[in-house]
N, C-alpha and C. Protein backbone atom coordinates (compact mmCIF):
# COMPACT_ATOMS: atom_id res chain seq x y z
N UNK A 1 0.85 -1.17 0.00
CA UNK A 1 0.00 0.00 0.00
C UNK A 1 0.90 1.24 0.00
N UNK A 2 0.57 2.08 -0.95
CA UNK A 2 1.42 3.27 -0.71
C UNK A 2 0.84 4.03 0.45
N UNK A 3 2.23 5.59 0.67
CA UNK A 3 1.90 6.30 1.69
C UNK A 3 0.82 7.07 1.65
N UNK A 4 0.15 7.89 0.25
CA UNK A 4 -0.63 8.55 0.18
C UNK A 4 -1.94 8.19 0.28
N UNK A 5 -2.45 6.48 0.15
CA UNK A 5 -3.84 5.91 0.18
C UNK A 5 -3.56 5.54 1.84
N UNK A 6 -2.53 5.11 2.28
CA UNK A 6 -2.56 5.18 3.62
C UNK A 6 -3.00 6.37 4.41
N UNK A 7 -2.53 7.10 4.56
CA UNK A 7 -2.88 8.79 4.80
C UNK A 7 -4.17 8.68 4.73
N UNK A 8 -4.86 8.75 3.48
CA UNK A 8 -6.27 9.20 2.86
C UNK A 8 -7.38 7.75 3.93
N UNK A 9 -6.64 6.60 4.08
CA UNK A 9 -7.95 5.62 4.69
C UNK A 9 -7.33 5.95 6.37
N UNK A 10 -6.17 6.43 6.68
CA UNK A 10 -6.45 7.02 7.70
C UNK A 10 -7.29 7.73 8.33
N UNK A 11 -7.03 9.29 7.65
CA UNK A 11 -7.88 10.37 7.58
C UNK A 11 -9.55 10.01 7.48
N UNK A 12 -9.99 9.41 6.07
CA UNK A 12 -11.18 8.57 6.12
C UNK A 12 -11.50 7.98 7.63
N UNK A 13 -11.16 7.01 8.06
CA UNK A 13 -11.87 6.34 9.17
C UNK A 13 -11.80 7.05 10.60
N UNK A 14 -10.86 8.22 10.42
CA UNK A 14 -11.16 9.37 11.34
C UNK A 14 -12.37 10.11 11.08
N UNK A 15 -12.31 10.70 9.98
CA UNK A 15 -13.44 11.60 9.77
C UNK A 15 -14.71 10.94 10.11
N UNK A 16 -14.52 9.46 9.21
CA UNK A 16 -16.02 8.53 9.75
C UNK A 16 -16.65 8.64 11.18
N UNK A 17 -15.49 8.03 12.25
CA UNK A 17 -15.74 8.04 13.62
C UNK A 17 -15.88 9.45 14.06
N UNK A 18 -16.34 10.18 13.27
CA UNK A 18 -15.93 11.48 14.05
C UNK A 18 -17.46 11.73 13.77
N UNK A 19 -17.94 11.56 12.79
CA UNK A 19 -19.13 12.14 12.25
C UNK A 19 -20.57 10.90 12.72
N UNK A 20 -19.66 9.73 13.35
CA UNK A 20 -20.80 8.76 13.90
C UNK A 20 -20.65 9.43 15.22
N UNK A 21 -20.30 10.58 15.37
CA UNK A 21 -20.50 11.09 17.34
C UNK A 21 -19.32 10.22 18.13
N UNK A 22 -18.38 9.70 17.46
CA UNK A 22 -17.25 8.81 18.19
C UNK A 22 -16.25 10.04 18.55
N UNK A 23 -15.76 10.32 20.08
CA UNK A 23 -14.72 11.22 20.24
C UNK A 23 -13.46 10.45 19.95
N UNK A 24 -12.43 10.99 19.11
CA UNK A 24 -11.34 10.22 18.91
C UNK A 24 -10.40 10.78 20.13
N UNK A 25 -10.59 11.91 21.00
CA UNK A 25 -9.86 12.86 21.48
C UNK A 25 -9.52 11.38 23.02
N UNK A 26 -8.50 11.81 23.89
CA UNK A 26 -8.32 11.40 24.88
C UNK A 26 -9.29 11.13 25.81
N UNK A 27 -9.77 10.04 26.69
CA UNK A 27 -10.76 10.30 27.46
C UNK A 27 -10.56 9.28 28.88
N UNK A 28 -9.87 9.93 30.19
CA UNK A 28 -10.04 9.27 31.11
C UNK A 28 -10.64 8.29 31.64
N UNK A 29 -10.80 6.73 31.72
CA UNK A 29 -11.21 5.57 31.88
C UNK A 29 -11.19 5.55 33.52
N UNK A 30 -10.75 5.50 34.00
CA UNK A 30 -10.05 5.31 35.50
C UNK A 30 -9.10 6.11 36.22
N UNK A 31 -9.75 6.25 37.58
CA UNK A 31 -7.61 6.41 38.29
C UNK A 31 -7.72 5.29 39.50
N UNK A 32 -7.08 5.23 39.70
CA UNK A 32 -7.01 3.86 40.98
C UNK A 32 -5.59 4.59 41.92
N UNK A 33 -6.22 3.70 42.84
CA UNK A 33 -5.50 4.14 44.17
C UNK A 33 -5.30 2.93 44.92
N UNK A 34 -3.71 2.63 45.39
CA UNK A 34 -3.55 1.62 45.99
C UNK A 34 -4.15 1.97 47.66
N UNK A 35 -4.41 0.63 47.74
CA UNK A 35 -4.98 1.03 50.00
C UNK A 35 -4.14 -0.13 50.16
N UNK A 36 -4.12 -0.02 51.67
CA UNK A 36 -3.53 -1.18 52.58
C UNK A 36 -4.56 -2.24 53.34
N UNK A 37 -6.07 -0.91 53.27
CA UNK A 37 -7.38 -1.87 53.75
C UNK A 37 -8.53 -1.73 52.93
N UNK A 38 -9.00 -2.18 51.93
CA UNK A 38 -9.91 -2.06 51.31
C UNK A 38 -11.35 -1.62 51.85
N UNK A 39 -11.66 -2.58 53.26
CA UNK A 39 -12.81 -2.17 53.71
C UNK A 39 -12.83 -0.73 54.28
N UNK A 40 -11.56 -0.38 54.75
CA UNK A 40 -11.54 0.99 55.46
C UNK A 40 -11.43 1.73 54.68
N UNK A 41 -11.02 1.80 53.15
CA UNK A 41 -11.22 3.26 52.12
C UNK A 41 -12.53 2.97 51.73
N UNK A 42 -12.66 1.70 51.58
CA UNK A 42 -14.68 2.16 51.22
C UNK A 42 -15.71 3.04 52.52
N UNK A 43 -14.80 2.94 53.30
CA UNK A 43 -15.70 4.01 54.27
C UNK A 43 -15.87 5.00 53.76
N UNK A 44 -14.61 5.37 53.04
CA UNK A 44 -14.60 7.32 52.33
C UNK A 44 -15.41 7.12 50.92
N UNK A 45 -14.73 6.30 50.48
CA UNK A 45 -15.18 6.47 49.00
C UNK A 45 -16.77 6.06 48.83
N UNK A 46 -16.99 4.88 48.72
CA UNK A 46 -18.42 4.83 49.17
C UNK A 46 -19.04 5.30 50.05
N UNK A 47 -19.12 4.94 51.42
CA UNK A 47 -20.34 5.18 52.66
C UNK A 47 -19.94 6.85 52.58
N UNK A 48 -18.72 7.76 52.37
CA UNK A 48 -18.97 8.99 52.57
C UNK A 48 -18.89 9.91 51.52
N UNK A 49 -18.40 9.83 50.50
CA UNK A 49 -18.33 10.25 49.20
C UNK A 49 -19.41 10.40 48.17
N UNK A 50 -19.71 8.76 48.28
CA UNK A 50 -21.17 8.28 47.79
C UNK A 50 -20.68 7.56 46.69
N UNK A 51 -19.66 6.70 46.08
CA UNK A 51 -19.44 5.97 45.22
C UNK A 51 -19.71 4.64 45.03
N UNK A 52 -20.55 4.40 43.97
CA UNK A 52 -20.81 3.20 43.88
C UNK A 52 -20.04 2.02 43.54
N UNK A 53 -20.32 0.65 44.91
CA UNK A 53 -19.15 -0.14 43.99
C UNK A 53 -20.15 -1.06 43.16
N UNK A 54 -19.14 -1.28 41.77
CA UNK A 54 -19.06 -1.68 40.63
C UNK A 54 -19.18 -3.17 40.77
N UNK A 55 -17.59 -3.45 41.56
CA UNK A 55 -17.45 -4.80 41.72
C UNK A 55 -16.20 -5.27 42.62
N UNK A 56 -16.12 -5.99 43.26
CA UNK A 56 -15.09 -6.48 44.04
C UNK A 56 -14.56 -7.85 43.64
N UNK A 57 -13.70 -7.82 43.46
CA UNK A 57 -12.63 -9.61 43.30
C UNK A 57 -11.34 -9.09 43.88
N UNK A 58 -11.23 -10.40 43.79
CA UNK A 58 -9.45 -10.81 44.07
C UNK A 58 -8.72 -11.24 42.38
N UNK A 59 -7.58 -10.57 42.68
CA UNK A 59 -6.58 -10.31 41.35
C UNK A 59 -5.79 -11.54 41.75
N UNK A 60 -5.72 -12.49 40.57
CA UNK A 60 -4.90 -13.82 40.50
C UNK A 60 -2.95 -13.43 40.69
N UNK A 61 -2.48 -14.41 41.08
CA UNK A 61 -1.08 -14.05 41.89
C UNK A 61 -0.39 -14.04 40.04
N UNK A 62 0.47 -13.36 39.88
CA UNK A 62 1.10 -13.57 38.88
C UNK A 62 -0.10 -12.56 37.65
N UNK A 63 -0.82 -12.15 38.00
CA UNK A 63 -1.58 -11.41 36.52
C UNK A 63 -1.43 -10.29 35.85
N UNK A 64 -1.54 -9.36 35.24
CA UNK A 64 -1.03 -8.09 34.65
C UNK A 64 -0.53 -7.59 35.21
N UNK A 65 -1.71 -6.85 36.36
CA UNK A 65 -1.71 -6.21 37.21
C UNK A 65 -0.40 -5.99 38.33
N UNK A 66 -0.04 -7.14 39.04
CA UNK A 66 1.48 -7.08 39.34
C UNK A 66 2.44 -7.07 38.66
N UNK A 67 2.69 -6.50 37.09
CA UNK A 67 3.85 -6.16 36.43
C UNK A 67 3.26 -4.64 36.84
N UNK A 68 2.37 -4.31 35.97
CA UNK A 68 1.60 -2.72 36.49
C UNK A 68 2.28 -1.90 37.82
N UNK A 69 1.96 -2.89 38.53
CA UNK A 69 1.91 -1.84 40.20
C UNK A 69 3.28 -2.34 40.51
N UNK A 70 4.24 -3.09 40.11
CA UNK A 70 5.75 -3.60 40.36
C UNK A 70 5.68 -4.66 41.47
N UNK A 71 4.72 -5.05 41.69
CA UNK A 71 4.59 -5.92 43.06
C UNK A 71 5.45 -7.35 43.02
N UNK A 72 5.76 -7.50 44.34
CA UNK A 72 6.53 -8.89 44.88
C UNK A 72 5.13 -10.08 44.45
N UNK A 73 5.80 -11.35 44.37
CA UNK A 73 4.84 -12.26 44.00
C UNK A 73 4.30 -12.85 44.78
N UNK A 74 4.75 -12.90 46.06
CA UNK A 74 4.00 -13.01 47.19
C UNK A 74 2.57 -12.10 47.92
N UNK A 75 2.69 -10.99 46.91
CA UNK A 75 1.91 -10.05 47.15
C UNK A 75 0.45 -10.25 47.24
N UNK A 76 -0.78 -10.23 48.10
CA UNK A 76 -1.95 -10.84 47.73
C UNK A 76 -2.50 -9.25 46.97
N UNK A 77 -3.69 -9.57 46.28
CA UNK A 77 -4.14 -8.20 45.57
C UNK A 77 -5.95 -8.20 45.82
N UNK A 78 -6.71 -7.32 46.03
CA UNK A 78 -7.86 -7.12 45.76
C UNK A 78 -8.46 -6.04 45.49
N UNK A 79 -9.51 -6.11 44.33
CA UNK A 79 -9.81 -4.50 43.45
C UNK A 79 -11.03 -4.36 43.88
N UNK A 80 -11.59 -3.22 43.69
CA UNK A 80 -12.30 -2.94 44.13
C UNK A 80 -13.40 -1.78 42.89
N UNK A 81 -13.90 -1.54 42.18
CA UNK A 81 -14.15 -1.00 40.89
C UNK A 81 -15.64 -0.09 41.35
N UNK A 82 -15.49 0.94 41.20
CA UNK A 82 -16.28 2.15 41.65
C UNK A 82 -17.06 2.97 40.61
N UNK A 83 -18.18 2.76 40.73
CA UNK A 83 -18.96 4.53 39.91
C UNK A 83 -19.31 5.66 40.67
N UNK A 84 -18.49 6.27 39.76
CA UNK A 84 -18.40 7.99 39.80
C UNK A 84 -19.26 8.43 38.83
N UNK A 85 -20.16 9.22 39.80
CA UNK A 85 -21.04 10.11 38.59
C UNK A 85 -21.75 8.90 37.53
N UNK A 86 -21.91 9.28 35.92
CA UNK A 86 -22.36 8.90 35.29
C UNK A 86 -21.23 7.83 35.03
N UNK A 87 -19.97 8.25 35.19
CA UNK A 87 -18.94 7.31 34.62
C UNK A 87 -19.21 5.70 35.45
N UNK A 88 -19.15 4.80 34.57
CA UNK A 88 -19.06 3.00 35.05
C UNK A 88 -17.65 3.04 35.30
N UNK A 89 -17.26 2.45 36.71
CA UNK A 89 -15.83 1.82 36.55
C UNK A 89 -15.09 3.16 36.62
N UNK A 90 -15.32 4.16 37.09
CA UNK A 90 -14.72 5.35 36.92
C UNK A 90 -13.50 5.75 37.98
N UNK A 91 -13.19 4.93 38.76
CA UNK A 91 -12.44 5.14 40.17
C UNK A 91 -12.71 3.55 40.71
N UNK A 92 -10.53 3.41 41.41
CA UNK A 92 -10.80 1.97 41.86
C UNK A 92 -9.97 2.38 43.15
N UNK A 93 -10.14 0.85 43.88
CA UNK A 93 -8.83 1.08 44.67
C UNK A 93 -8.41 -0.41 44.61
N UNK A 94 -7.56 -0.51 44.90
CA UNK A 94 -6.77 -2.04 44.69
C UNK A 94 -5.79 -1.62 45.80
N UNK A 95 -6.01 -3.15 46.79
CA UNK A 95 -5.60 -3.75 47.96
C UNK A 95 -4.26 -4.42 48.00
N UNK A 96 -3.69 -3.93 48.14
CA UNK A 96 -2.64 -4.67 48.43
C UNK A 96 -1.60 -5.54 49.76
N UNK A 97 -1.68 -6.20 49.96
CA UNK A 97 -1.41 -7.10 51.55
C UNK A 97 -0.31 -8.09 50.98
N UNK A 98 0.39 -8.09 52.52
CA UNK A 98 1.68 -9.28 52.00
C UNK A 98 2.99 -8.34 51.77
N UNK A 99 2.80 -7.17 51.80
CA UNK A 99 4.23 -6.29 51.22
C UNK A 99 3.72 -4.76 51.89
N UNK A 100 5.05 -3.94 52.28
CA UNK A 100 5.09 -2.74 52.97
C UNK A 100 4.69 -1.89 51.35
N UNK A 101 3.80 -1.31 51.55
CA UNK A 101 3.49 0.15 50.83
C UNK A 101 4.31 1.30 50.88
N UNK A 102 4.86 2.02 50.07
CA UNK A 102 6.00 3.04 50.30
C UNK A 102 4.84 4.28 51.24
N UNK A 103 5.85 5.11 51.66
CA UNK A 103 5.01 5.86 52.47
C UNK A 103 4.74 7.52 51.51
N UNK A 104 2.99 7.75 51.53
CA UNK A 104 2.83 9.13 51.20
C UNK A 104 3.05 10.05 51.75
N UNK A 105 3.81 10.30 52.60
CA UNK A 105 4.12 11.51 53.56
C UNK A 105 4.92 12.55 52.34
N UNK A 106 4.78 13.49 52.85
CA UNK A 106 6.00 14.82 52.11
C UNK A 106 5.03 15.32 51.93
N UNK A 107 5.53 15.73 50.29
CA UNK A 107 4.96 16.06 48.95
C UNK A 107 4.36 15.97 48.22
N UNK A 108 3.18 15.85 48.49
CA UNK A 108 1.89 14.85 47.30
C UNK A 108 2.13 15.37 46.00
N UNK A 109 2.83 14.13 45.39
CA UNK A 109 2.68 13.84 43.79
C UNK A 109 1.36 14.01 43.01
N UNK A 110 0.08 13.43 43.86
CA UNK A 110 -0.97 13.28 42.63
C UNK A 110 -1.78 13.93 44.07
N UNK A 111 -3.61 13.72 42.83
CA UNK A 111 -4.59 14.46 43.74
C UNK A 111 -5.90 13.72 42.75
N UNK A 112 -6.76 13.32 43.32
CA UNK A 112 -7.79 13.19 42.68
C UNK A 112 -8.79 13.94 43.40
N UNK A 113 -9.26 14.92 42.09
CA UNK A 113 -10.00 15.85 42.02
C UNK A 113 -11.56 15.46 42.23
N UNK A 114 -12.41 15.49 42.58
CA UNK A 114 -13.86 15.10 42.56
C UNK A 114 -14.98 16.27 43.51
N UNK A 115 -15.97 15.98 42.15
CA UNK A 115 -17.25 16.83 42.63
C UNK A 115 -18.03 16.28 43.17
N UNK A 116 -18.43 17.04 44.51
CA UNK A 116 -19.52 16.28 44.68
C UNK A 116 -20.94 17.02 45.60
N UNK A 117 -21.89 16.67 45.67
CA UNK A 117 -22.96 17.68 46.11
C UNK A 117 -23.28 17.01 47.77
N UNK A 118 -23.33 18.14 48.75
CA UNK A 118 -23.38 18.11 50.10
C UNK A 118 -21.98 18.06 50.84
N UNK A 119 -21.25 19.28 50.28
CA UNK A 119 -19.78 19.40 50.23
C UNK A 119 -19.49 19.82 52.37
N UNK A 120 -20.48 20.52 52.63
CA UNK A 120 -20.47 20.62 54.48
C UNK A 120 -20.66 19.48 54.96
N UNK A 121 -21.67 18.36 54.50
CA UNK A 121 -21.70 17.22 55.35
C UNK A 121 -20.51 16.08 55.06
N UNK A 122 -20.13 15.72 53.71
CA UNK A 122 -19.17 15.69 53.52
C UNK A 122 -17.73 16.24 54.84
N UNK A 123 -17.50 16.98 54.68
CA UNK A 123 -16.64 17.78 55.01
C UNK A 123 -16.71 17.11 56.96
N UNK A 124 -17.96 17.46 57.61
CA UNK A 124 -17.95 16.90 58.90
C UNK A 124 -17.85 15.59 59.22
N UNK A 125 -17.75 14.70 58.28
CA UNK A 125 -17.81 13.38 58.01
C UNK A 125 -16.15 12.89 58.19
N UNK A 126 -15.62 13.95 56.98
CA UNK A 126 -14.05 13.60 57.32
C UNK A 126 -13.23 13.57 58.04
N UNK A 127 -13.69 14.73 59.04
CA UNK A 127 -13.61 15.83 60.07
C UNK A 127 -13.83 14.63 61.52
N UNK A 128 -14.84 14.17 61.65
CA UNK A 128 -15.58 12.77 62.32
C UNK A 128 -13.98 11.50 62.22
N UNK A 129 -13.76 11.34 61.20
CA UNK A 129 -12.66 10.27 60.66
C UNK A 129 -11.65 10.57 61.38
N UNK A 130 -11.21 11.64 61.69
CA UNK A 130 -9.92 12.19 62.03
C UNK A 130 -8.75 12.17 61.04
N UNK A 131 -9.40 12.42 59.99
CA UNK A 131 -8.10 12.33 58.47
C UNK A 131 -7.67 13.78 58.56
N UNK A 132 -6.59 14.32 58.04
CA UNK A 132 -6.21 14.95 57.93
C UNK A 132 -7.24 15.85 56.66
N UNK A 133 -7.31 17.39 57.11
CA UNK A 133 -8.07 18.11 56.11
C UNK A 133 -7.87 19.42 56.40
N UNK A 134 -8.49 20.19 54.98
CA UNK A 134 -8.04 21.43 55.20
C UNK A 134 -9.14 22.05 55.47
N UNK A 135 -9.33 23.44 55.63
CA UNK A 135 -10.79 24.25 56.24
C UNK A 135 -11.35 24.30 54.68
N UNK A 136 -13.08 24.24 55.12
CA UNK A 136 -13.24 24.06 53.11
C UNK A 136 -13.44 25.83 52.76
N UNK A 137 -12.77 26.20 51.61
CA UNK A 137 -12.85 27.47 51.27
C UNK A 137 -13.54 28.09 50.20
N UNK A 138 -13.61 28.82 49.48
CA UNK A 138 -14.84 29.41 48.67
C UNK A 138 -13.65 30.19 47.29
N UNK A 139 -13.62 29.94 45.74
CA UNK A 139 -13.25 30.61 45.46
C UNK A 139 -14.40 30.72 43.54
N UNK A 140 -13.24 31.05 42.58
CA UNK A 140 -14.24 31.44 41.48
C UNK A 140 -13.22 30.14 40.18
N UNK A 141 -14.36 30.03 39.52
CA UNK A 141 -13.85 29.03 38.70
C UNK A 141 -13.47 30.03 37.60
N UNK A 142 -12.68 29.56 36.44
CA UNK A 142 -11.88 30.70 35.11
C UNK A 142 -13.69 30.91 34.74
N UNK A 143 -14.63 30.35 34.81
CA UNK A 143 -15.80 30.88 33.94
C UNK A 143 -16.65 31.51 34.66
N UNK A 144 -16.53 31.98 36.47
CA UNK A 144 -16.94 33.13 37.29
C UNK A 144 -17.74 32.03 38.16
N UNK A 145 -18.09 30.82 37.74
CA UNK A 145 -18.59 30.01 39.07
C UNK A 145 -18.45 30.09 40.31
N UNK A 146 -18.99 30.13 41.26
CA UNK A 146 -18.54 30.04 42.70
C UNK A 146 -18.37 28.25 43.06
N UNK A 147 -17.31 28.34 43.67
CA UNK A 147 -18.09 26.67 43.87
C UNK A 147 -16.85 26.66 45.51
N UNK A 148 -16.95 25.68 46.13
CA UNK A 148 -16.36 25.42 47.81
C UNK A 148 -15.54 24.27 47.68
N UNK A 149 -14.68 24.22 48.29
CA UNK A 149 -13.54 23.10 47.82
C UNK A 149 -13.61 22.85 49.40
N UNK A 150 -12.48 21.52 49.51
CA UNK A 150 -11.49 21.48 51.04
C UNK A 150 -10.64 20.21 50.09
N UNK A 151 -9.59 19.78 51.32
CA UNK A 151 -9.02 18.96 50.40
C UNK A 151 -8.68 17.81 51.89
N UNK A 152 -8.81 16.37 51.72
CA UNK A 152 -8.47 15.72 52.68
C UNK A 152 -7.20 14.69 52.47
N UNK A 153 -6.56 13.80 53.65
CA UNK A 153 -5.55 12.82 52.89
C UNK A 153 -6.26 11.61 53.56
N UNK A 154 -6.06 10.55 52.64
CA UNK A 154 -6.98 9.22 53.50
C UNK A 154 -5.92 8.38 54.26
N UNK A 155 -6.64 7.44 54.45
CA UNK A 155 -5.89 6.24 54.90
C UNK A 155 -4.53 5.93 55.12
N UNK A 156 -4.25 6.14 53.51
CA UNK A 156 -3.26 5.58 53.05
C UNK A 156 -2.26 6.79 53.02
N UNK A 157 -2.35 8.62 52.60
CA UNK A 157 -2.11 9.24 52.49
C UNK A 157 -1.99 9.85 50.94
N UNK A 158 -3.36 9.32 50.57
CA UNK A 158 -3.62 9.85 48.80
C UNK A 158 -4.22 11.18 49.23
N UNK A 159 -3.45 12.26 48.46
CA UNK A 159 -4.59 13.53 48.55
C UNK A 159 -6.07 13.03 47.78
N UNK A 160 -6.99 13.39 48.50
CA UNK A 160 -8.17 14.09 47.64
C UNK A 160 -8.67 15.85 47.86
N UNK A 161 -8.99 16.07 46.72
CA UNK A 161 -9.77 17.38 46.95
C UNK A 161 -11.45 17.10 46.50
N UNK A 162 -12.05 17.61 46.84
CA UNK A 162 -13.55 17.56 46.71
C UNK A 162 -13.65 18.68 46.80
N UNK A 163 -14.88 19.18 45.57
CA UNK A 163 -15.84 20.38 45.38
C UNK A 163 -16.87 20.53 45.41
N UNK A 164 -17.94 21.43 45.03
CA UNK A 164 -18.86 21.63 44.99
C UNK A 164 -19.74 22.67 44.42
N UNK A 165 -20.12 23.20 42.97
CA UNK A 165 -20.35 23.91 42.72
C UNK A 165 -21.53 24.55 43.28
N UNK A 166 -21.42 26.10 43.03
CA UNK A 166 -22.68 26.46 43.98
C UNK A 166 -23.86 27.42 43.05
């Protein structure tokens, strides 16, 4: 096949998917978060957050997943698969037991961002937990929104921030 009909059935089956309403653009599937206790982050994520779980198993010794996360093979694993919002499967956490977890203290590298509505009760809930959190504050989104943030660290020491538009 030459380069130029290549190009052109490229371009073609872009334009196609584009015009059947298919986004070709990037689109977030998941973020996952390792815990050390599965039942104790579903306290936040589900019972206080409000996330639905999806599904729970145990991850077979030796399967993708421990090349993924770098794990020892002794490592036991269990996932845990969450809906957020409209998204299926949108947020996980996966268990890990059998091996020391490096520690989140310092500098938080990452943050998962999430909206969510009843951002004060929320907030006294975390507050109740004794997790670490910040006072929730009030500012303006780039498009003049008001909306109330705070930001907490769990369990494990994953930042979250939670919002709330108003």
């Amino acid at each position: 096949m030459n380069l130029t009909f290549t190009k052109y059935l490229h371009f073609s089956l872009l334009f196609l998917a584009i015009s059947f309403g298919i986004d070709a653009s990037p689109d977030l599937k998941r973020m996952n978060l390792i815990v050390s206790d599965l039942d104790q982050s579903l306290e936040i994520y589900r019972d206080v957050i409000g996330m639905e779980v999806f599904e729970i198993k145990n991850s077979e010794k030796g399967s993708y997943a421990y090349k993924v996360f770098n794990l020892p093979k002794d490592a036991d694993m269990r996932f845990a698969s969450l809906n957020i919002g409209s998204k299926k499967r949108g947020f996980s956490l996966t268990e890990i037991k059998n091996t020391e977890l490096p520690s989140l203290d310092g500098i938080k590298m990452t943050t998962a961002v999430i909206q969510v509505e009843g951002l004060r009760e929320i907030y006294n809930k975390i507050v109740e937990m004794n997790l670490y959190s910040t006072a929730i504050d009030e500012d303006l989104t780039p498009e003049g929104i008001v909306f109330s943030e705070f930001s907490f660290t769990d369990y494990d020491g994953h930042l979250v921030v939670l919002y709330e538009l108003k």
